[in-house]
C-alpha atoms as a PDB file:
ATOM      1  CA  UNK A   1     -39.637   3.874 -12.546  1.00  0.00           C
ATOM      2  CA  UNK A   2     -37.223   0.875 -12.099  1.00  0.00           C
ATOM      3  CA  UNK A   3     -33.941  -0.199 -10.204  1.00  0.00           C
ATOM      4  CA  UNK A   4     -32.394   1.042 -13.568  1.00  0.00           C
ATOM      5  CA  UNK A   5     -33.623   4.254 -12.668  1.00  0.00           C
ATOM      6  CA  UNK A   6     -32.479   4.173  -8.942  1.00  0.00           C
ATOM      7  CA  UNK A   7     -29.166   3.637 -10.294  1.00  0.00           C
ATOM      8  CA  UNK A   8     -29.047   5.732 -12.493  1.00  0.00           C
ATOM      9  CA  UNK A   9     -29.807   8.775 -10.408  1.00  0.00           C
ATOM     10  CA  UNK A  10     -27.081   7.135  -7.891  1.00  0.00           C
ATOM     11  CA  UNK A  11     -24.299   7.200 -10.702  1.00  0.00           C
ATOM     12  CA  UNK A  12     -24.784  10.873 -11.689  1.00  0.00           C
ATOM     13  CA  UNK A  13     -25.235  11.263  -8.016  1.00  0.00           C
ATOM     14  CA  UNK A  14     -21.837   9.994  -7.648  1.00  0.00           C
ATOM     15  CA  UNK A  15     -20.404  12.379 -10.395  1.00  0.00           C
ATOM     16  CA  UNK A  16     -22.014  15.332  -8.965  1.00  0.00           C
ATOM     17  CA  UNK A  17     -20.565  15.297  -5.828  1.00  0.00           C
ATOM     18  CA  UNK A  18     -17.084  14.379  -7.501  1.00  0.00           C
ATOM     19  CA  UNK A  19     -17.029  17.438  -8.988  1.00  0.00           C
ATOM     20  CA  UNK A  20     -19.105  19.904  -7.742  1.00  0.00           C
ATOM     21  CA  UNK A  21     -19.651  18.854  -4.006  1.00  0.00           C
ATOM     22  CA  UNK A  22     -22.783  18.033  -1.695  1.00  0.00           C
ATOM     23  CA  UNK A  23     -24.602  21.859  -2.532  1.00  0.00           C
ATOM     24  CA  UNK A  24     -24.810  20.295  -5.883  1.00  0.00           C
ATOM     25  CA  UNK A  25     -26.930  17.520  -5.244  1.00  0.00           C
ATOM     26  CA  UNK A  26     -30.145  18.095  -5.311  1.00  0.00           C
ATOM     27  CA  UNK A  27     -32.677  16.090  -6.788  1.00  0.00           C
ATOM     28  CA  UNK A  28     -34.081  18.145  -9.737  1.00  0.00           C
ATOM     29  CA  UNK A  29     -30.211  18.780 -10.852  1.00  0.00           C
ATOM     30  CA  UNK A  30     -29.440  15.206 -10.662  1.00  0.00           C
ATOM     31  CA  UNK A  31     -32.770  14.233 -12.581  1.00  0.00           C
ATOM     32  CA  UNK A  32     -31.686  16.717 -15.283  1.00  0.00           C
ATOM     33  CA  UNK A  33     -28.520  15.278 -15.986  1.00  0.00           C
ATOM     34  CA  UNK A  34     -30.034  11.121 -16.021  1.00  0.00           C
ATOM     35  CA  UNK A  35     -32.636  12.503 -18.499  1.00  0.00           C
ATOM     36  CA  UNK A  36     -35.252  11.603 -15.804  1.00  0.00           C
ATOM     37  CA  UNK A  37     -38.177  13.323 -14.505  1.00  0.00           C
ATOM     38  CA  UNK A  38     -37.467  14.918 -11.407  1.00  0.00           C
ATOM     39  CA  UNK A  39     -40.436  13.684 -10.005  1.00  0.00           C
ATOM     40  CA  UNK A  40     -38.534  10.134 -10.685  1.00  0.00           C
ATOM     41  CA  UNK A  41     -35.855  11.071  -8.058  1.00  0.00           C
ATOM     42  CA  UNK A  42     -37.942  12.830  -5.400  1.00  0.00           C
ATOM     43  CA  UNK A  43     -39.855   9.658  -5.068  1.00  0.00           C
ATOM     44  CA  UNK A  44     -36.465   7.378  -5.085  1.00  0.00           C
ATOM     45  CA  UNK A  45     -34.336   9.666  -3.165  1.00  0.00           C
ATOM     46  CA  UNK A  46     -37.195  12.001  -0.971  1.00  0.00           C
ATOM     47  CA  UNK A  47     -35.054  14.324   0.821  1.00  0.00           C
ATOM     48  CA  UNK A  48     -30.959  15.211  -0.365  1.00  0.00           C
ATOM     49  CA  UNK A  49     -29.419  13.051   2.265  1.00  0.00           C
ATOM     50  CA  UNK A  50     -30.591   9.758   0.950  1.00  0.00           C
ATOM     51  CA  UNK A  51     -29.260  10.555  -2.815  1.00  0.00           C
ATOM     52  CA  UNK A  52     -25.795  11.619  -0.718  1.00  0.00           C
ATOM     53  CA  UNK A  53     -25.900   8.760   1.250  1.00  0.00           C
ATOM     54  CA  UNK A  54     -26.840   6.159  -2.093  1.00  0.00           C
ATOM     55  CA  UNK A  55     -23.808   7.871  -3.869  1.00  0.00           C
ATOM     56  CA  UNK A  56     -21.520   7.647  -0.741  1.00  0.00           C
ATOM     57  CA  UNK A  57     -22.216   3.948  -0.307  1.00  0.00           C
ATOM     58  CA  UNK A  58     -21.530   3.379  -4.120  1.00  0.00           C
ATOM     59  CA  UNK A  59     -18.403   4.960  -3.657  1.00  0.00           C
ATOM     60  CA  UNK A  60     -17.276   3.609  -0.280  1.00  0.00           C
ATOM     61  CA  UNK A  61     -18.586  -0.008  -2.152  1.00  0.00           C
ATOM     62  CA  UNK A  62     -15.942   0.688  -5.120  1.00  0.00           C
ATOM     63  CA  UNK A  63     -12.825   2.105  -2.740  1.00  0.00           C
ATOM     64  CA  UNK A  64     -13.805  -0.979  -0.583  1.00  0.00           C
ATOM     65  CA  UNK A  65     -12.745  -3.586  -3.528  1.00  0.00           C
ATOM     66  CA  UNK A  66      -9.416  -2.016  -3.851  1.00  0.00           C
ATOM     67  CA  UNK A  67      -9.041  -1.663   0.068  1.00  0.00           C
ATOM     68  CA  UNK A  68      -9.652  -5.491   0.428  1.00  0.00           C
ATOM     69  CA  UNK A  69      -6.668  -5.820  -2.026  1.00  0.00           C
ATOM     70  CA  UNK A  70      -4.301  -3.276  -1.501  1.00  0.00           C
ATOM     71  CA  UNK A  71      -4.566  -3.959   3.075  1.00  0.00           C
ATOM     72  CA  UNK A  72      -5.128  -8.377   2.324  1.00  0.00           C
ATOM     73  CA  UNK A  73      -2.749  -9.732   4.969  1.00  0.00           C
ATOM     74  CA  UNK A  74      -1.144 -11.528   2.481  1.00  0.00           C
ATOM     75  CA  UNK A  75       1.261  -9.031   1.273  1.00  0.00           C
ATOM     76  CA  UNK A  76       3.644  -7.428   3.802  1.00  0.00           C
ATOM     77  CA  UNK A  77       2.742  -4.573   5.472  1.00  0.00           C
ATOM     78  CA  UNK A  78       4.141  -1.942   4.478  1.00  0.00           C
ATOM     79  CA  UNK A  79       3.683  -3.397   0.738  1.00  0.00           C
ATOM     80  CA  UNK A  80      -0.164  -2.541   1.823  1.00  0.00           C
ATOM     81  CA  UNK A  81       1.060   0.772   2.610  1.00  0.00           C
ATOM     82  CA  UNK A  82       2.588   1.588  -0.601  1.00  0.00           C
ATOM     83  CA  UNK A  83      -0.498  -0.228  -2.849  1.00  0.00           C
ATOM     84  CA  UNK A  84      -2.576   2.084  -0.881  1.00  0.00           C
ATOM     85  CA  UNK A  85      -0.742   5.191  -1.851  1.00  0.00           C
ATOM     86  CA  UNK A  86      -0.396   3.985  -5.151  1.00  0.00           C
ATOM     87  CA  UNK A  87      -4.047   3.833  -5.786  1.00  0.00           C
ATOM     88  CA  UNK A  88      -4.599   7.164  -3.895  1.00  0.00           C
ATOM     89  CA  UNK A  89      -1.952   8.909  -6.495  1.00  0.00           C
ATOM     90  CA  UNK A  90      -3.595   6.778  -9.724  1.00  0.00           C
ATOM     91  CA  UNK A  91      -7.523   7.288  -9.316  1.00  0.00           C
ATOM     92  CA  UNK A  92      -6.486  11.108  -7.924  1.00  0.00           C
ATOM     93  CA  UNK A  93      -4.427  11.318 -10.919  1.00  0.00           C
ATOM     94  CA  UNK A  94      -7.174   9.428 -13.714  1.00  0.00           C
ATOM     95  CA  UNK A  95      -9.790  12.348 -12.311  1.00  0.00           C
ATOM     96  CA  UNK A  96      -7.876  15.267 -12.617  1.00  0.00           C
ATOM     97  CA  UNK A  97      -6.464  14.013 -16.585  1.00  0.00           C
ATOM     98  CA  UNK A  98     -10.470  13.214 -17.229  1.00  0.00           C
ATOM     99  CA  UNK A  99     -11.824  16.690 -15.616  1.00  0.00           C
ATOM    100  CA  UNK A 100      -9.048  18.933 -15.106  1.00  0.00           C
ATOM    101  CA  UNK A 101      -9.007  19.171 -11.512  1.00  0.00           C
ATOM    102  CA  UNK A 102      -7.587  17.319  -8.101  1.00  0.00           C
ATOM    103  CA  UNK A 103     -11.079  16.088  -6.892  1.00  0.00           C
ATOM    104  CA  UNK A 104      -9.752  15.201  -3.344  1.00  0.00           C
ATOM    105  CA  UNK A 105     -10.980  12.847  -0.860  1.00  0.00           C
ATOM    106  CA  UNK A 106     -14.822  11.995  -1.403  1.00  0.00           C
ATOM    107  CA  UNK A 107     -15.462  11.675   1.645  1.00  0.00           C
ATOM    108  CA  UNK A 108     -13.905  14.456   3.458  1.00  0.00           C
ATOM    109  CA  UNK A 109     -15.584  16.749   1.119  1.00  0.00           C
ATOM    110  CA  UNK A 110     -19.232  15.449   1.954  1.00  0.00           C
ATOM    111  CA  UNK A 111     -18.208  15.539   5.645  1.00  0.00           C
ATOM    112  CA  UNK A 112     -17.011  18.656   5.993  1.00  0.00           C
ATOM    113  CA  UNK A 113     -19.343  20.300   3.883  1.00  0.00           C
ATOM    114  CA  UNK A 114     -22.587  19.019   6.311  1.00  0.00           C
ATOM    115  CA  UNK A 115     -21.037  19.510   9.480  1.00  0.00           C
ATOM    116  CA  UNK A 116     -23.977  21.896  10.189  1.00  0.00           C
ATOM    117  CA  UNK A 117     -26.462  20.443   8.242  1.00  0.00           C
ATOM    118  CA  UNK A 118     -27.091  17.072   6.650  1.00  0.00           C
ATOM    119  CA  UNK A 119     -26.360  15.160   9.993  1.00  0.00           C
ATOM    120  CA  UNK A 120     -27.087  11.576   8.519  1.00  0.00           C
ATOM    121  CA  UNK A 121     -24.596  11.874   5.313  1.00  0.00           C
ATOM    122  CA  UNK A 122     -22.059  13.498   8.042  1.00  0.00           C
ATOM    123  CA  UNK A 123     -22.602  10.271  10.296  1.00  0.00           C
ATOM    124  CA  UNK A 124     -22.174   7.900   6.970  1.00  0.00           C
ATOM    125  CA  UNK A 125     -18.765   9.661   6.367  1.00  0.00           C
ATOM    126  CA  UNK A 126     -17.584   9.085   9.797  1.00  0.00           C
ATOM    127  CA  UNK A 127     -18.483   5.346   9.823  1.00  0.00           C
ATOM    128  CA  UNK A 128     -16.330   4.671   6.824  1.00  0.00           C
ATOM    129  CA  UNK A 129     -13.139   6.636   8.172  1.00  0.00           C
ATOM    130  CA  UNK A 130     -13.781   4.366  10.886  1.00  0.00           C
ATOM    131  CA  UNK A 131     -13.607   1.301   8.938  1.00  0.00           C
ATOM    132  CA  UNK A 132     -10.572   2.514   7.296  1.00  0.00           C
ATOM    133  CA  UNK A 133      -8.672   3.554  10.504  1.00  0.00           C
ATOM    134  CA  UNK A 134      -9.641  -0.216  11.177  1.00  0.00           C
ATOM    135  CA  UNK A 135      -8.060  -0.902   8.219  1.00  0.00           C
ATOM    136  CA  UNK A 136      -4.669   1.143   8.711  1.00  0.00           C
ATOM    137  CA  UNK A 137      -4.943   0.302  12.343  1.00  0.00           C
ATOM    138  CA  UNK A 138      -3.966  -3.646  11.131  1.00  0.00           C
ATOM    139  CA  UNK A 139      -1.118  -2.791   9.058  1.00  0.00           C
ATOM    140  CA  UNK A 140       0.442  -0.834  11.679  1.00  0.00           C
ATOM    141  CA  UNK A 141      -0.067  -3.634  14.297  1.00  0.00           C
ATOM    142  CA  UNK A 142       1.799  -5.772  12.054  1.00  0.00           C
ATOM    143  CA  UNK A 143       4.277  -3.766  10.814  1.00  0.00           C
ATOM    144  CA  UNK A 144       5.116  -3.185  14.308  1.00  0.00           C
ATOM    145  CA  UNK A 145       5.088  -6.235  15.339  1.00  0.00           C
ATOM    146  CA  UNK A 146       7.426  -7.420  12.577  1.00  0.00           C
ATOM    147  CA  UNK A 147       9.505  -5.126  14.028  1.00  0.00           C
ATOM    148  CA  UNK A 148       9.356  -2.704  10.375  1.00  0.00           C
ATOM    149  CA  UNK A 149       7.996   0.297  12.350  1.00  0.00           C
ATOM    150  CA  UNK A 150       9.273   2.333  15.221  1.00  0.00           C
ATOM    151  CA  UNK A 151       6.970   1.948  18.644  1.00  0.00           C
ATOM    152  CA  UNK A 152       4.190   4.259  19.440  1.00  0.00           C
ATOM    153  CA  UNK A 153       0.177   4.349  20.232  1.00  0.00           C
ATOM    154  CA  UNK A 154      -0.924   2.096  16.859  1.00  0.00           C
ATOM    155  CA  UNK A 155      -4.846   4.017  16.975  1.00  0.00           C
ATOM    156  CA  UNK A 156      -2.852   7.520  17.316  1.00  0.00           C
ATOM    157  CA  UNK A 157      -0.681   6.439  14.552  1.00  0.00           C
ATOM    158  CA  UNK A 158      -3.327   5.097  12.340  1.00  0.00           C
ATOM    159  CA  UNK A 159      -5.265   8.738  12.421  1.00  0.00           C
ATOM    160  CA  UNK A 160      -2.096  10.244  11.963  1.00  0.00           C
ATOM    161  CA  UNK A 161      -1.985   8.852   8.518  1.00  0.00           C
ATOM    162  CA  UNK A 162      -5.463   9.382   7.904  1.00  0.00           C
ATOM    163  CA  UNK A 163      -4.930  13.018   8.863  1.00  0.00           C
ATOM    164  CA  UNK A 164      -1.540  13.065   6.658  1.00  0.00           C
ATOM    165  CA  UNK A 165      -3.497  11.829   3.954  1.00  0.00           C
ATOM    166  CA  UNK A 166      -6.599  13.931   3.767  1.00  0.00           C
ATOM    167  CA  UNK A 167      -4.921  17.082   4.344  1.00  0.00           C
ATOM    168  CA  UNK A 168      -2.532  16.076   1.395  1.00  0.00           C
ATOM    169  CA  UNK A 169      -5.959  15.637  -0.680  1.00  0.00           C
ATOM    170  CA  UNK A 170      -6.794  18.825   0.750  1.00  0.00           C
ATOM    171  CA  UNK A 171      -3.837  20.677  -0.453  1.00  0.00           C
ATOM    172  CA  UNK A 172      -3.605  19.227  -3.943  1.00  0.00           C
ATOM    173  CA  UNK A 173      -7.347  19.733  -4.242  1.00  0.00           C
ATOM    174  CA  UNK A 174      -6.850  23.652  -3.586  1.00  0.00           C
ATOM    175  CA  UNK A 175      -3.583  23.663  -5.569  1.00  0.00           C
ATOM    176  CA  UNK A 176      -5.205  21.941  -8.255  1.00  0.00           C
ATOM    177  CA  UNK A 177      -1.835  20.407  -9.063  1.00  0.00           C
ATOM    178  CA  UNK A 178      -2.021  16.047  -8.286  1.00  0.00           C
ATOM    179  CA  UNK A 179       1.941  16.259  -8.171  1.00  0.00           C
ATOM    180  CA  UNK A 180       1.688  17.265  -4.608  1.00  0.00           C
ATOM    181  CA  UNK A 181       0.553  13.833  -4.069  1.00  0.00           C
ATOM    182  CA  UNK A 182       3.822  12.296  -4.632  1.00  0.00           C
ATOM    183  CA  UNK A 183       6.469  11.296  -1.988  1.00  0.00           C
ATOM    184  CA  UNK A 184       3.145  10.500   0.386  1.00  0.00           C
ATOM    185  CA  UNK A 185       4.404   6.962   0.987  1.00  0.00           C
ATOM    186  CA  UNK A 186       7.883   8.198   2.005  1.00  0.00           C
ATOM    187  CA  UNK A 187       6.832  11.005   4.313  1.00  0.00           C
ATOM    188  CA  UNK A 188       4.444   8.209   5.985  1.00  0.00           C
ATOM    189  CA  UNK A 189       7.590   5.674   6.362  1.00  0.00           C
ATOM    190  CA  UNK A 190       9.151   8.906   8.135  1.00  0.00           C
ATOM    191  CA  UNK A 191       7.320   9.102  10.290  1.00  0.00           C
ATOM    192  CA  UNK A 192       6.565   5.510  11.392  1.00  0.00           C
ATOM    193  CA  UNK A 193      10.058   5.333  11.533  1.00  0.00           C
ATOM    194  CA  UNK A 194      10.392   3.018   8.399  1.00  0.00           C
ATOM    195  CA  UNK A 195      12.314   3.058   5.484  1.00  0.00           C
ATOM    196  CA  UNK A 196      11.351   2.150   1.880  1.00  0.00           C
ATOM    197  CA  UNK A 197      10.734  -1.014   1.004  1.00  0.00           C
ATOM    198  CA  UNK A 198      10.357  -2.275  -2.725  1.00  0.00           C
ATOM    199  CA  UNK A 199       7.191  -3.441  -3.673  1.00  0.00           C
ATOM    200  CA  UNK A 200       6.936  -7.184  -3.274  1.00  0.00           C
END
């Protein structure tokens, strides 16, 4: 048993939870599909919520890269706006050519699926929808203070988005059909009262 092992487990983790959801992972299913013994992960991971948790942090550590990027004050911000829709549409897009299917929002799947149960992966969902309404939260503050955006409540606005966004996930997810997901960046400018801007 070796960090090779740990991350294994994490990886297909990760994939099981992509495309099955959080009933999925359980440590003698992941085990299976690393080619490990599933004594391996019990000891590693000892109860389901700290394999959900690994895999959510692997994933929030990946999105995070691209965040930094897409939201880095040096680009205007509603050029932030659009990269960020952009990569939404492209990864959502990459997952449902590789497994035929709209996989959603990784996060809002694992959090809605433990509201009763699996309190600490729940918890770990709603810290990183924090840090990204952080995230939005900026932009809009200076958009708005550019004067690019209409006025308004910037944290209201910010979950607005967030909202927009995940439900759009939502919808394409139960539609199965990732062309919903276009026209996301223009129905956000509509409603902060923008209009499109070419990428910069």
């Amino acid at each position: 048993m070796d960090e090779g092992d740990r991350e294994r487990l994490i990886g297909i983790a990760r994939a099981v939870l992509m495309e099955d959801g959080y009933d999925s992972v359980t440590a003698d299913a992941v085990a299976v599909r690393a080619g490990l013994p599933a004594t391996t992960a019990r000891v590693l991971f000892p109860d389901r919520d700290d394999l959900v948790i690994a895999a959510l942090d692997a994933h929030w550590s990946d999105l995070k890269k691209y965040l930094d990027e897409a939201f880095n004050r040096s680009h205007p911000p509603l050029d932030r706006l659009r990269r960020f829709f952009d990569g939404i549409y492209a990864f959502q897009d990459a997952q449902w050519s590789q497994l035929g299917c709209v996989v959603g929002c990784l996060l809002l799947r694992v959090g809605s699926a433990t509201s009763r149960m699996g309190e600490r992966s729940r918890t770990r969902v709603a810290e990183r929808l924090d840090e990204l309404h952080r995230i939005i939260e900026t932009t809009l503050q200076d958009a708005q203070t550019r004067g690019e955006i209409r006025a308004g409540d910037i944290p209201t606005m910010g979950w607005t988005l967030i909202h927009y966004v995940e439900g759009a996930l939502g919808l394409a997810r139960i539609q199965n059909d990732v062309h919903r997901l276009q026209g996301m960046m223009e129905r956000s400018l509509e409603f902060l009262g923008a209009q499109p801007q070419p990428l910069r």
